[in-house]
Protein backbone atom coordinates (compact mmCIF):
# COMPACT_ATOMS: atom_id res chain seq x y z
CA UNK A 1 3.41 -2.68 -3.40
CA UNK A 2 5.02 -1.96 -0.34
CA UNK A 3 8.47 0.24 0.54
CA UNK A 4 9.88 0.81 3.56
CA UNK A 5 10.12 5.04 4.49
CA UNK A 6 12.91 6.62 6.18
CA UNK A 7 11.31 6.95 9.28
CA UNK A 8 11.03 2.65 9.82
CA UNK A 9 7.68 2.47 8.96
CA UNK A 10 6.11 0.72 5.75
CA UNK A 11 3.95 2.29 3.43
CA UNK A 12 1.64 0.39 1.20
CA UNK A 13 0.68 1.69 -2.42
CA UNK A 14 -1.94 1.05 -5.18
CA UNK A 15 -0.04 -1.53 -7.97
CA UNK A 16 -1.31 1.07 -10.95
CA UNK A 17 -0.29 4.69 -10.94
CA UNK A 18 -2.67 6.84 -10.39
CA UNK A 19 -4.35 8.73 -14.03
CA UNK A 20 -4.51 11.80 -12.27
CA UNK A 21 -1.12 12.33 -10.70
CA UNK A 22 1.04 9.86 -12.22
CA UNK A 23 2.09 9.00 -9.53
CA UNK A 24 1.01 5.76 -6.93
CA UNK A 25 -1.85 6.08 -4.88
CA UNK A 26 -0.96 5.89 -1.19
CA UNK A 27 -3.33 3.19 0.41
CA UNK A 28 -1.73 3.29 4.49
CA UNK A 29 0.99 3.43 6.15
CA UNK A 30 1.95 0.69 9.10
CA UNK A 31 4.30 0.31 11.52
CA UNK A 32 5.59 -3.60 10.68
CA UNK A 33 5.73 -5.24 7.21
CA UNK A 34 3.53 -7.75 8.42
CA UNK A 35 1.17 -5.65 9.08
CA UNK A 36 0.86 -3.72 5.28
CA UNK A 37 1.06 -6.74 3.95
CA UNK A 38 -2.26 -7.91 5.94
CA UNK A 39 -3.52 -5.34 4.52
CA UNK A 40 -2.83 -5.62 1.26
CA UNK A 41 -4.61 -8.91 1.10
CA UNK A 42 -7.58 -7.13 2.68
CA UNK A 43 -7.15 -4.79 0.06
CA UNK A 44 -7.28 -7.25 -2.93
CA UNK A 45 -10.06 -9.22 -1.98
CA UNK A 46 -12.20 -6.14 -1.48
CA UNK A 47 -11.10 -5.69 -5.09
CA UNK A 48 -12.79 -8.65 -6.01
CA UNK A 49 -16.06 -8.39 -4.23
C-alpha cells in the first residue's frame, strides 16, 4: 500500500496492520511512485519464497 507524504515523497506500507502497534508497518520510503511500487513487487515475491 502506498501514500504519498507531505514532503513529495512516497512511502510504502505492509497490507496488514501490524499486531503490535495497530498500526501499518512502514516498509521504505522512495522518492517516485515508480520506484515504491518496484519495490513492492520485490517485496511480495520475497513473500513467497
Amino acid at each position: 500500500m502506498i501514500r504519498k507524504l507531505s514532503s513529495g515523497e512516497y512511502r510504502l506500507y505492509s497490507r496488514k496492520t501490524d499486531p503490535r502497534t495497530g498500526k501499518r508497518r512502514n516498509l521504505g520510503t522512495f522518492k517516485s511512485r515508480a520506484a515504491a511500487e518496484k519495490h513492492e513487487r520485490a517485496v511480495q515475491y520475497f513473500k513467497r519464497r
